[in-house]
N, C-alpha and C. Protein backbone atom coordinates (compact mmCIF):
# COMPACT_ATOMS: atom_id res chain seq x y z
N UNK A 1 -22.96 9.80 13.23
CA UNK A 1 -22.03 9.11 12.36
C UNK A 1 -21.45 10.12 11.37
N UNK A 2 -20.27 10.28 11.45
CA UNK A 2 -19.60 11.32 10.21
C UNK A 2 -19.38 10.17 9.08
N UNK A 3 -18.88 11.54 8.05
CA UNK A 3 -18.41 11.32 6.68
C UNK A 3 -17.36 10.22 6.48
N UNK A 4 -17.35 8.65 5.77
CA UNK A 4 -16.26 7.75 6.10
C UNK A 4 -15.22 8.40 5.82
N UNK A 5 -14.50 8.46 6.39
CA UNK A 5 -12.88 8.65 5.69
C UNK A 5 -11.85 7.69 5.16
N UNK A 6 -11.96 7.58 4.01
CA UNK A 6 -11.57 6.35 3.33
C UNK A 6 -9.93 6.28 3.75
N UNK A 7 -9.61 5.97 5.13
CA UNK A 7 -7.83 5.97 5.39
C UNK A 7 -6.90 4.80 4.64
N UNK A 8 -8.00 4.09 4.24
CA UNK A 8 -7.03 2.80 3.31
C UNK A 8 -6.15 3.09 2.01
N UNK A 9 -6.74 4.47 1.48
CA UNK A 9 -6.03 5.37 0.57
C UNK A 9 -5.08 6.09 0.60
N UNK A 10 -4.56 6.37 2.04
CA UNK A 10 -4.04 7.32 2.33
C UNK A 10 -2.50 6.96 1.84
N UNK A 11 -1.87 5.88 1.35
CA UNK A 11 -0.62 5.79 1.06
C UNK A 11 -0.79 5.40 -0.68
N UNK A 12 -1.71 5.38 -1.14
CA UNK A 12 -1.92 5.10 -2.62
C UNK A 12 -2.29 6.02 -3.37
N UNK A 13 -2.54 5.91 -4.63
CA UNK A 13 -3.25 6.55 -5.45
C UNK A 13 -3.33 6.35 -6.86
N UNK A 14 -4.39 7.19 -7.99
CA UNK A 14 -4.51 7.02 -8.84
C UNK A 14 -4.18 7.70 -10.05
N UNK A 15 -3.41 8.04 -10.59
CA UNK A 15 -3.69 8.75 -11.62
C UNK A 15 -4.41 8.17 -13.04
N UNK A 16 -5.03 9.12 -13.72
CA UNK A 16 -6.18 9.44 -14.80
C UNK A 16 -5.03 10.18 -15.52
N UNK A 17 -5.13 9.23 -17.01
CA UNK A 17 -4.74 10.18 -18.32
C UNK A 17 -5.23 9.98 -19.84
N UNK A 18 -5.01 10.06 -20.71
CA UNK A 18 -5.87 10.30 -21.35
C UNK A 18 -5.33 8.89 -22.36
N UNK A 19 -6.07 8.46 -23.29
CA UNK A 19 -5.27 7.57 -24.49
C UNK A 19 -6.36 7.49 -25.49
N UNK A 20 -5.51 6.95 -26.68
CA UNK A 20 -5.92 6.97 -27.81
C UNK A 20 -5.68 7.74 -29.03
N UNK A 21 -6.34 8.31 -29.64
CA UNK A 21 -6.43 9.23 -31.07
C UNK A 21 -5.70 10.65 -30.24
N UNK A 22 -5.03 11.65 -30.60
CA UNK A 22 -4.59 12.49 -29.90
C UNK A 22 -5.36 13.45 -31.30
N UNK A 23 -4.37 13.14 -32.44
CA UNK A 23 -5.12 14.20 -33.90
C UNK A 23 -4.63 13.07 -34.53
N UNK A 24 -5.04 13.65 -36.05
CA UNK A 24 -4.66 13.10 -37.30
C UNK A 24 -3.80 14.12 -38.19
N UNK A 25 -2.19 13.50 -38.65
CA UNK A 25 -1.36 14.40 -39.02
C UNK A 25 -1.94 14.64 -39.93
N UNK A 26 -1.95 15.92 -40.55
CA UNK A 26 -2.91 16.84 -41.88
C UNK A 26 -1.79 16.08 -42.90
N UNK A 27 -0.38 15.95 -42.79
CA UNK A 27 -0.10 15.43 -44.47
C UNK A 27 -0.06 14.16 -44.39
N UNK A 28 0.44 12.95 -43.39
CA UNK A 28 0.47 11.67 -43.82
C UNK A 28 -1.02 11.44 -43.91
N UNK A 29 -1.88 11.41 -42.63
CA UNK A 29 -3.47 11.11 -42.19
C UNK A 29 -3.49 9.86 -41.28
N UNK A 30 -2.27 9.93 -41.18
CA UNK A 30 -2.03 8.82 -39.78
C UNK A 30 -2.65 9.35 -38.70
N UNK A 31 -2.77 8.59 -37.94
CA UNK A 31 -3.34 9.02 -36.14
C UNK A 31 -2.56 8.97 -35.32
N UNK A 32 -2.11 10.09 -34.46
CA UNK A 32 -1.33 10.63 -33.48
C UNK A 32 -1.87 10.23 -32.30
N UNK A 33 -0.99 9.34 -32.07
CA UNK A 33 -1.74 8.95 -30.48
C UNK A 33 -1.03 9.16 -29.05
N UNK A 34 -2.08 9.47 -27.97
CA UNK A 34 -1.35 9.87 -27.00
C UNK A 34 -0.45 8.82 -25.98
N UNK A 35 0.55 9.15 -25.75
CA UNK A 35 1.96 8.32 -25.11
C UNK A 35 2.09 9.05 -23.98
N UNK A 36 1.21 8.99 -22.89
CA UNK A 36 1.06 9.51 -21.16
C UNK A 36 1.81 7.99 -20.55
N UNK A 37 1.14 6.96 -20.78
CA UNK A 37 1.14 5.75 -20.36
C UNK A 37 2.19 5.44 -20.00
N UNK A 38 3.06 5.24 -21.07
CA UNK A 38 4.53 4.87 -20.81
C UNK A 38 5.32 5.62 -20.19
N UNK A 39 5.56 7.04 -20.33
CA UNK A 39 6.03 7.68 -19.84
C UNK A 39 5.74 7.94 -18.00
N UNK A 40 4.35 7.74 -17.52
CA UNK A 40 3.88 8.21 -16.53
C UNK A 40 4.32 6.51 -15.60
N UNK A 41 4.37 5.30 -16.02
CA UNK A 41 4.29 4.11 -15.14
C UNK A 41 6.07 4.26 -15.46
N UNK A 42 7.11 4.40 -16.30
CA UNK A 42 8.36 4.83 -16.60
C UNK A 42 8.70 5.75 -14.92
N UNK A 43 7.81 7.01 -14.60
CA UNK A 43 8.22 7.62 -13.57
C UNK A 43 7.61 7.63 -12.39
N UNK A 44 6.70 7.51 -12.23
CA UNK A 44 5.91 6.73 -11.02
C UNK A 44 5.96 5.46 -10.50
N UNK A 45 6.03 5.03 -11.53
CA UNK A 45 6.04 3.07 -10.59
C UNK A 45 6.94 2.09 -11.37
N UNK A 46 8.11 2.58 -11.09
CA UNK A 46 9.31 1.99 -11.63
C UNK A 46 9.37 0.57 -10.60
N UNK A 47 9.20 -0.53 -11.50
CA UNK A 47 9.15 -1.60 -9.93
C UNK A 47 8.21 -2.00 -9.24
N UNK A 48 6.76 -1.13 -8.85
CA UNK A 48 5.95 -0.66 -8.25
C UNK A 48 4.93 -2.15 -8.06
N UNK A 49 4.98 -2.35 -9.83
CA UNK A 49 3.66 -2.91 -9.70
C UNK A 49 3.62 -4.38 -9.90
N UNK A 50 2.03 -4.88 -8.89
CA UNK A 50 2.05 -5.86 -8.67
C UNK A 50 3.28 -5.88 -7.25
N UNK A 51 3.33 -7.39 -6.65
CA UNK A 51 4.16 -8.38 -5.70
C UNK A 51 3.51 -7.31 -4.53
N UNK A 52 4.14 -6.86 -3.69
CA UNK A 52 3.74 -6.54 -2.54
C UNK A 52 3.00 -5.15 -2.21
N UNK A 53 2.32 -4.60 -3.42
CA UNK A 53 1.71 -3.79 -3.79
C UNK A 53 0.34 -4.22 -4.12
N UNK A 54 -0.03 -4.94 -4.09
CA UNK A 54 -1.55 -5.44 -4.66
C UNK A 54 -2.38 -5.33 -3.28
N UNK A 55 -2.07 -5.06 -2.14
CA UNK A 55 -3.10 -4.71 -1.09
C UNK A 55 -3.29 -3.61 -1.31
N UNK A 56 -2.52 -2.05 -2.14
CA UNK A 56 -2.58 -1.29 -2.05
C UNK A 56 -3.94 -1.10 -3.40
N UNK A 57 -3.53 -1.68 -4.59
CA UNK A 57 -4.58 -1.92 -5.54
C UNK A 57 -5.87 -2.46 -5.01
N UNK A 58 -5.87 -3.17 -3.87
CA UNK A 58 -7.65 -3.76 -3.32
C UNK A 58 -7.53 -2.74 -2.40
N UNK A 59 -6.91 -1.86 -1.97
CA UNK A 59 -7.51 -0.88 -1.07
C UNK A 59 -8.32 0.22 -1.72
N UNK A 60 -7.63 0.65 -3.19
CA UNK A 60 -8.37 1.30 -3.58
C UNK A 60 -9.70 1.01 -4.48
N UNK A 61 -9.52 -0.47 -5.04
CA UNK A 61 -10.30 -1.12 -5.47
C UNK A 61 -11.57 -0.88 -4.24
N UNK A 62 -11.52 -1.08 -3.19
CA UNK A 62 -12.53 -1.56 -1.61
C UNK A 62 -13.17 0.30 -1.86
N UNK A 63 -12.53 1.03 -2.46
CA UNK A 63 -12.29 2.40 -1.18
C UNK A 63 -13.76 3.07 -2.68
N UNK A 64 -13.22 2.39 -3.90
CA UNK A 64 -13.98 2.95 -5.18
C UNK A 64 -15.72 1.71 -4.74
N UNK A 65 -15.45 1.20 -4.13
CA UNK A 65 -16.94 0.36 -4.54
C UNK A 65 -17.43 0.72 -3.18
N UNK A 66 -17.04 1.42 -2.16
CA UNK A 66 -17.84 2.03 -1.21
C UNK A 66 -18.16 3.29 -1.66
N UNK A 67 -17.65 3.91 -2.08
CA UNK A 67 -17.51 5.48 -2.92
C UNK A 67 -18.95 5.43 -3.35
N UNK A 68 -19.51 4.29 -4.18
CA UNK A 68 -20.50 4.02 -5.18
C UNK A 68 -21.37 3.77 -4.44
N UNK A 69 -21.43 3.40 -2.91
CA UNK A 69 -22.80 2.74 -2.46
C UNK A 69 -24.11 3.90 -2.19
N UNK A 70 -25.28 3.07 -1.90
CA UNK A 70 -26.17 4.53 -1.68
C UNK A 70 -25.72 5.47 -0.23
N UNK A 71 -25.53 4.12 0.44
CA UNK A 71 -25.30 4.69 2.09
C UNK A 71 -23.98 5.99 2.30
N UNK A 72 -23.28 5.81 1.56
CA UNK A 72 -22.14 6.88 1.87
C UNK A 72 -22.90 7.77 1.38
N UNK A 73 -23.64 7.99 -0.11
CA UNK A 73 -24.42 9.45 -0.14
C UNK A 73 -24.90 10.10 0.73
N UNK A 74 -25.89 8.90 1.58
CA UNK A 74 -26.84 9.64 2.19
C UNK A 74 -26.36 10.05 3.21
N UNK A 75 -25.37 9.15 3.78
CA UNK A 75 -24.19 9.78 5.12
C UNK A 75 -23.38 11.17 4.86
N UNK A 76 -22.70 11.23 4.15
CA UNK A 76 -22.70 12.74 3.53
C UNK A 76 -23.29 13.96 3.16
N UNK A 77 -24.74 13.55 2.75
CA UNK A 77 -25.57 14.69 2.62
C UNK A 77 -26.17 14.76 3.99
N UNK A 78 -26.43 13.94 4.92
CA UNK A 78 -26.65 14.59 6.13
C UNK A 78 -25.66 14.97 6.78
N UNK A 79 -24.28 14.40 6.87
CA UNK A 79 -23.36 15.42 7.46
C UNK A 79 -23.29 16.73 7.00
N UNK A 80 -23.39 17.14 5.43
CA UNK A 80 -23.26 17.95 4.72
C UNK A 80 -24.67 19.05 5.74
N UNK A 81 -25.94 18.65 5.42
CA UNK A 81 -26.61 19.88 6.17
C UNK A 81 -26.54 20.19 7.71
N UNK A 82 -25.73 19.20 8.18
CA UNK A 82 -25.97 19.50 9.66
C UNK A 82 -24.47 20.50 9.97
């Protein structure tokens, strides 16, 4: 048995960015916060989200809770030494 290959991913994906407190301006003492969010769903998924896109969200949803199980470890670390 090889390594799963999660192919349900293969037309999706995720991006990771950061939010919240970025700094605190030294003269007002307001909090500078980071603005990835808007800008990044603004150029990536203009339209995107949700309606006929949500199989693509449970694919990766399906693809992250197999990721987590014990059995893919252990399937991997024995592919891995053999």
């Amino acid at each position: 048995m090889k390594c799963l290959h999660l192919g349900v991913v293969d037309r999706a994906g995720m991006i990771f960015y950061r939010r919240g407190v970025k700094e605190v301006n030294k003269k007002t003492g307001s909090e500078v916060m980071y603005d990835y969010e808007s800008k990044i769903n603004g150029a990536v998924f203009p339209g995107l989200q949700g309606g006929p896109h949500e199989n693509q969200i449970a694919a990766i949803a399906v693809a992250l809770k197999q990721v987590c199980s014990k059995l893919i470890k252990m399937v991997c670390e024995l592919e891995l030494s053999n």
